[in-house]
C-alpha atoms as a PDB file:
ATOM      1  CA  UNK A   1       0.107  25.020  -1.575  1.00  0.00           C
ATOM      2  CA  UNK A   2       2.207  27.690  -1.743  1.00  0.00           C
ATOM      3  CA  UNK A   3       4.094  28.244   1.274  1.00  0.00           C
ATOM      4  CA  UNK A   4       4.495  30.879   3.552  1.00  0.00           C
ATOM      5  CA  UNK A   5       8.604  32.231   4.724  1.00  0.00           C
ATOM      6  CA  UNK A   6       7.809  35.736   5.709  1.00  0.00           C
ATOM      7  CA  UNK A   7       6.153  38.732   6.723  1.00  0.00           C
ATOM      8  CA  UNK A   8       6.376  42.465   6.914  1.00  0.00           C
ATOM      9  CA  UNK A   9       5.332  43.983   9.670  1.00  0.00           C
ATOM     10  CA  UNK A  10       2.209  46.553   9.420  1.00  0.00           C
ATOM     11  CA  UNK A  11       1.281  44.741   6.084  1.00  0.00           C
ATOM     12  CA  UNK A  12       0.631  40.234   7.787  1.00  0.00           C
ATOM     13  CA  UNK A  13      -0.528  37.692   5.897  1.00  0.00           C
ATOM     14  CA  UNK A  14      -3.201  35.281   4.669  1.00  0.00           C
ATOM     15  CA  UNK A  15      -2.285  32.090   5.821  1.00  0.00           C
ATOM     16  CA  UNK A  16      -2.410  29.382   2.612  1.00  0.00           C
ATOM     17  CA  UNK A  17      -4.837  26.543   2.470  1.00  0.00           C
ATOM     18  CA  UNK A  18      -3.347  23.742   2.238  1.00  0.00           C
ATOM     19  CA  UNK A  19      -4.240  20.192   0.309  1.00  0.00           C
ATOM     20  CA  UNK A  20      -3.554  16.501   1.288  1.00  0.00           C
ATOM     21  CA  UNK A  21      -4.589  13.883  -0.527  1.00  0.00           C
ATOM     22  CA  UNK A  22      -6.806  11.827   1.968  1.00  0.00           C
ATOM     23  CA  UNK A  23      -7.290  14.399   4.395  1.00  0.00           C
ATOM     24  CA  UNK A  24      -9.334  17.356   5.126  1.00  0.00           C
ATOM     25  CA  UNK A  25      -7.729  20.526   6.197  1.00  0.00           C
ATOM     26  CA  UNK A  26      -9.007  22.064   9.831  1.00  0.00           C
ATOM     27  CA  UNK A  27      -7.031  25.192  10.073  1.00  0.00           C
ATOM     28  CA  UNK A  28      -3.528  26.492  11.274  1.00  0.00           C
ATOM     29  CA  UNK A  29      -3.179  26.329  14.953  1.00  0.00           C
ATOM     30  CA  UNK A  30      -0.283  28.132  17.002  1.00  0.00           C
ATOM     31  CA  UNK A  31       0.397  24.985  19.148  1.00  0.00           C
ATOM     32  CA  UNK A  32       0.542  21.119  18.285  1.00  0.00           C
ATOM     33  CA  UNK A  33      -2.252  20.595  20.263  1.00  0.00           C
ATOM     34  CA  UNK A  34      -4.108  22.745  18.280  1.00  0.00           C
ATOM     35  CA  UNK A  35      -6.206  23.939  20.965  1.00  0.00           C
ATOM     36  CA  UNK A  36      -7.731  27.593  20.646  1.00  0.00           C
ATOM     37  CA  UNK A  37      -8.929  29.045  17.629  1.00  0.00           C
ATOM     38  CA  UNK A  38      -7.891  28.322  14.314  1.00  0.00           C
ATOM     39  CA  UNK A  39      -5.450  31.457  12.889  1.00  0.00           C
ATOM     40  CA  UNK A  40      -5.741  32.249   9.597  1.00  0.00           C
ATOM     41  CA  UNK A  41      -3.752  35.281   9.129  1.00  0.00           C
ATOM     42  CA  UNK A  42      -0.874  37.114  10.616  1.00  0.00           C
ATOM     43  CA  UNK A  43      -1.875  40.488  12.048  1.00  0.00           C
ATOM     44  CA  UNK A  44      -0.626  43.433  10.799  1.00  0.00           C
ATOM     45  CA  UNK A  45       0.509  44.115  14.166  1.00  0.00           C
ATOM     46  CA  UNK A  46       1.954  40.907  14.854  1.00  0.00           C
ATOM     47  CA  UNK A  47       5.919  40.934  14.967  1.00  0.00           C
ATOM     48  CA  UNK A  48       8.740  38.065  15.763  1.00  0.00           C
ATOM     49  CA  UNK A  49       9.045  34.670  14.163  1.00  0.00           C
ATOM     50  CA  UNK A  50       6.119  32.299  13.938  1.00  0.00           C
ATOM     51  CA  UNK A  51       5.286  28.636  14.029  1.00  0.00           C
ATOM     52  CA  UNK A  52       1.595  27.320  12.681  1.00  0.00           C
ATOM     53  CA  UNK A  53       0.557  23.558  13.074  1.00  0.00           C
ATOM     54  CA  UNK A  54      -1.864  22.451  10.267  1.00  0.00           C
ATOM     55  CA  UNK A  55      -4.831  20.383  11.374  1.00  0.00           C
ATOM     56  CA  UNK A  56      -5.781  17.066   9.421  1.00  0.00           C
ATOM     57  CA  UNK A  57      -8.610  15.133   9.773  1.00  0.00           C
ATOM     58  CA  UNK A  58      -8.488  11.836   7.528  1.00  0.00           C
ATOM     59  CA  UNK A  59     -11.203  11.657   5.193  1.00  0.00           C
ATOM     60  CA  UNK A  60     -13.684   8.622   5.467  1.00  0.00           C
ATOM     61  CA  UNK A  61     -14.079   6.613   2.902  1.00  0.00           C
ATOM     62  CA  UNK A  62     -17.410   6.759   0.792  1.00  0.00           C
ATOM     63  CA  UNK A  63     -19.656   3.513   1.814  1.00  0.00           C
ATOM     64  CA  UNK A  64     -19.516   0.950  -0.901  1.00  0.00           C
ATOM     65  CA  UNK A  65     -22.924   1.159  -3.171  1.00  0.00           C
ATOM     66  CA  UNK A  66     -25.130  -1.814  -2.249  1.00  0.00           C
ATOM     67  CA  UNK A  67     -28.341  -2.753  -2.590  1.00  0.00           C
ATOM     68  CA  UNK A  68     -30.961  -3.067   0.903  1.00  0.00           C
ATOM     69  CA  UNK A  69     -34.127  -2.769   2.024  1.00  0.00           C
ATOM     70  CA  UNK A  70     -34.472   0.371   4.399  1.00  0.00           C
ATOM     71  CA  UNK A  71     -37.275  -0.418   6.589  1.00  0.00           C
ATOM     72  CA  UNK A  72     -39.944   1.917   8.530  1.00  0.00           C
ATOM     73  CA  UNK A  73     -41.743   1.020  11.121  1.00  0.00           C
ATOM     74  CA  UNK A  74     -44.830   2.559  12.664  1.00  0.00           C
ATOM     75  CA  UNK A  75     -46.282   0.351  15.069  1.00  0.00           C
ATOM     76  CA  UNK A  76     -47.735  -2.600  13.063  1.00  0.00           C
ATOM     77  CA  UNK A  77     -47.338  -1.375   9.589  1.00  0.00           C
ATOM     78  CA  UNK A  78     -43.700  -1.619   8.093  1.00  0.00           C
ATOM     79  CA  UNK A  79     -42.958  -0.160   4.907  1.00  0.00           C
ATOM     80  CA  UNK A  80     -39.407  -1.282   2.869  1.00  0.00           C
ATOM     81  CA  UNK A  81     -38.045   0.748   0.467  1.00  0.00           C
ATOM     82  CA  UNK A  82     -35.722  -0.883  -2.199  1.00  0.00           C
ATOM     83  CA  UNK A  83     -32.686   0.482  -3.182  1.00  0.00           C
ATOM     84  CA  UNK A  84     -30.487  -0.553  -5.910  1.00  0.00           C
ATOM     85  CA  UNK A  85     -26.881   1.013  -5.842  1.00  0.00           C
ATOM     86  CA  UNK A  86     -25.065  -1.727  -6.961  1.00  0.00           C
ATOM     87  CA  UNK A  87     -26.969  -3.391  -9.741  1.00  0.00           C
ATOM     88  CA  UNK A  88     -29.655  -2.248 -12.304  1.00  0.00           C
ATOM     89  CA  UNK A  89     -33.116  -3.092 -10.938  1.00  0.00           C
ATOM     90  CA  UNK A  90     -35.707  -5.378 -12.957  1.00  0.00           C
ATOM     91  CA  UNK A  91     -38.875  -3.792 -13.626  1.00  0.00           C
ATOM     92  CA  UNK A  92     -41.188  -3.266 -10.581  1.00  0.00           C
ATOM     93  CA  UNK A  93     -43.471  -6.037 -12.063  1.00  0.00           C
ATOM     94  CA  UNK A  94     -40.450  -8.573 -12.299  1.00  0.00           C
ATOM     95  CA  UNK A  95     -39.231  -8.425  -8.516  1.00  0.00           C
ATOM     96  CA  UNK A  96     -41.028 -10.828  -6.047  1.00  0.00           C
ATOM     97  CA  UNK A  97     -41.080  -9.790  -2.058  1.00  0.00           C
ATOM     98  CA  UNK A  98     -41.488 -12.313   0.063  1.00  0.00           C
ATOM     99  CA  UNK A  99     -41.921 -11.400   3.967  1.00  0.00           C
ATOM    100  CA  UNK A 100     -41.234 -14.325   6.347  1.00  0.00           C
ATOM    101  CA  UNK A 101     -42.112 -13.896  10.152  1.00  0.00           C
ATOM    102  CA  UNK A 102     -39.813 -16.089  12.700  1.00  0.00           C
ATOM    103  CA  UNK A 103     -39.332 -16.411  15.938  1.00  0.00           C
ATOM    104  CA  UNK A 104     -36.657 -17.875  17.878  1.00  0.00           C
ATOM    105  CA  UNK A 105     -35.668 -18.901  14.291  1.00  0.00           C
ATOM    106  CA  UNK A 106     -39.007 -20.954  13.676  1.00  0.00           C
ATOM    107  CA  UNK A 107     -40.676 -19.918  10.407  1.00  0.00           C
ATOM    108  CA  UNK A 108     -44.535 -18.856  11.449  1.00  0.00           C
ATOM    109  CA  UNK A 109     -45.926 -17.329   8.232  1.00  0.00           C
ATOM    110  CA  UNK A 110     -45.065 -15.942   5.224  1.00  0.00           C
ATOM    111  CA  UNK A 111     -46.287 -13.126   2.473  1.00  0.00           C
ATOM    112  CA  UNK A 112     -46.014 -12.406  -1.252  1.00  0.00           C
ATOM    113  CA  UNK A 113     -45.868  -8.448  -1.244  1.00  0.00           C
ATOM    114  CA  UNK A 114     -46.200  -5.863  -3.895  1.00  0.00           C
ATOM    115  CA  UNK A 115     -44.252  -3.890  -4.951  1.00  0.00           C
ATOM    116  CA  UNK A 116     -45.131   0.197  -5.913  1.00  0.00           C
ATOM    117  CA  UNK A 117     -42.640   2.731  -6.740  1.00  0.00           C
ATOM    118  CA  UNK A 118     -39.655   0.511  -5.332  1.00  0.00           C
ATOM    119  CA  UNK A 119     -41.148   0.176  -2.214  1.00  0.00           C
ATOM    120  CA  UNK A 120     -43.385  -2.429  -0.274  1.00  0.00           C
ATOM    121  CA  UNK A 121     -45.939  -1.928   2.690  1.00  0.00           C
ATOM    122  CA  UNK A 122     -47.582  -4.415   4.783  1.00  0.00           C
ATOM    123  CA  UNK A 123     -49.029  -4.670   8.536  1.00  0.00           C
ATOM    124  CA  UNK A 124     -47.839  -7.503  10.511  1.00  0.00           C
ATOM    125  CA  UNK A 125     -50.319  -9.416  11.564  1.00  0.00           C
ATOM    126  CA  UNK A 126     -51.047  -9.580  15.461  1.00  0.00           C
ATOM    127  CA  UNK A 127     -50.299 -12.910  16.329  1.00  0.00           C
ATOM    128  CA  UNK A 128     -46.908 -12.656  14.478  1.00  0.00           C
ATOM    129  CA  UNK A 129     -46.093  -9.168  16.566  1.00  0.00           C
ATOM    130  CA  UNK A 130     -43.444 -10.843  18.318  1.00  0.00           C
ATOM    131  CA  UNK A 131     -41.534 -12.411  15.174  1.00  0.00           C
ATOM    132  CA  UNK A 132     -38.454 -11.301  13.273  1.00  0.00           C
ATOM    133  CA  UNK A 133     -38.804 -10.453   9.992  1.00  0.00           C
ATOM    134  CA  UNK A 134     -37.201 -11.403   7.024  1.00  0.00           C
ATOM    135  CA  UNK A 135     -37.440  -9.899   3.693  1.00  0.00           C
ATOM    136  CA  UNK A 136     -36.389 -11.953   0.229  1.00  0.00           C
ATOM    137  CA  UNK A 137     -36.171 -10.131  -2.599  1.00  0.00           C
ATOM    138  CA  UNK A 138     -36.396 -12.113  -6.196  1.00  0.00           C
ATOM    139  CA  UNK A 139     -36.852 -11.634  -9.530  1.00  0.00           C
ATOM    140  CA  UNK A 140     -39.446 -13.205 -11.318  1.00  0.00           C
ATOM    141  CA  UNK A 141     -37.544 -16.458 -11.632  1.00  0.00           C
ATOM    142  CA  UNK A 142     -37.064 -16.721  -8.287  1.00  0.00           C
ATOM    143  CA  UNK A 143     -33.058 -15.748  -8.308  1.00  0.00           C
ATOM    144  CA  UNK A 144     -32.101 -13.541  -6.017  1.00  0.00           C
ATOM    145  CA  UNK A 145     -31.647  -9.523  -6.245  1.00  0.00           C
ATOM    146  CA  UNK A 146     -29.908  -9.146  -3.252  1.00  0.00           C
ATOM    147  CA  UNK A 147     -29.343 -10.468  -0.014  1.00  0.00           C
ATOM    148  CA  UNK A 148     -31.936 -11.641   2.631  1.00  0.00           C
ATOM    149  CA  UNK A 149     -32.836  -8.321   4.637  1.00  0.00           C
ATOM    150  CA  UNK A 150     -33.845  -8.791   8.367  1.00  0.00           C
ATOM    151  CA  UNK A 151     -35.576  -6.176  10.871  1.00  0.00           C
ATOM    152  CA  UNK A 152     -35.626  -7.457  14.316  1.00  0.00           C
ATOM    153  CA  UNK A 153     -39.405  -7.823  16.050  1.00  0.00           C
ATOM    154  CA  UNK A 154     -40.119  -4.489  18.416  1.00  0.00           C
ATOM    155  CA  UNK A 155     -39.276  -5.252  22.078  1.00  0.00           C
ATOM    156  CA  UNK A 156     -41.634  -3.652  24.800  1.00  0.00           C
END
């Protein structure tokens, strides 16, 4: 960025935008603090030297790609949406679903889902209400595609 020595008075300034790699630029503040507004020009009217603290704010890295089940819930019926961002997904009539309802890590009951436009829907049956739920997700040779997904049973 091209930096910023002087002034004439009756004429100010733009302030220059500055770039860090890593960080995102919040603005030129006139104390280290940075409290206030951000300034982003000297006024024409301003006179005398002058000191501007540049705001950074580190940038987050992007979440690593991975593949999950996000899950839905609407009382008894769950729907779980598959999402490959890691790997290359099999054809939808290659992957196997398996739901399997525990409680208190006891295996109760278990279901072969299907699968429709990446995503699976089923209603939990009553009696299994209170279980956890655990989803497996295989390909048709029973290998898996990613890693077991959970959603915890609903507490009243």
């Amino acid at each position: 960025c091209e930096e910023l020595t002087s002034y004439t008075y009756g004429v100010g300034a733009t302030l220059p935008e500055p770039t860090k790699t890593g960080y995102t630029f919040g603005g030129w503040y006139e104390n280290e603090n940075y409290d206030g507004e951000a300034v982003d020009k000297i006024k024409t009217t301003d006179t005398g030297d002058k000191t501007y603290y540049a705001k950074w704010t580190k940038d987050e890295p992007a979440p690593e790609p991975r593949d999950r089940v996000e899950f839905t819930r609407d009382g008894g019926e769950v729907t779980a949406r598959l999402i490959f961002e890691k790997t290359l997904p099999p054809l939808e009539n290659e992957i196997r679903v398996f739901a399997v309802f525990s409680e208190g890590g006891v295996f109760r009951y278990a279901e072969l889902l299907t699968v429709s436009d990446m995503t699976a829907k089923f209603t939990i049956p009553e009696k299994y209400a209170a279980c956890d739920i655990s989803l497996y997700v295989w390909d048709k040779n029973l290998r898996p595609l990613m890693n077991v997904q959970r959603m915890e049973a609903e507490t009243e």
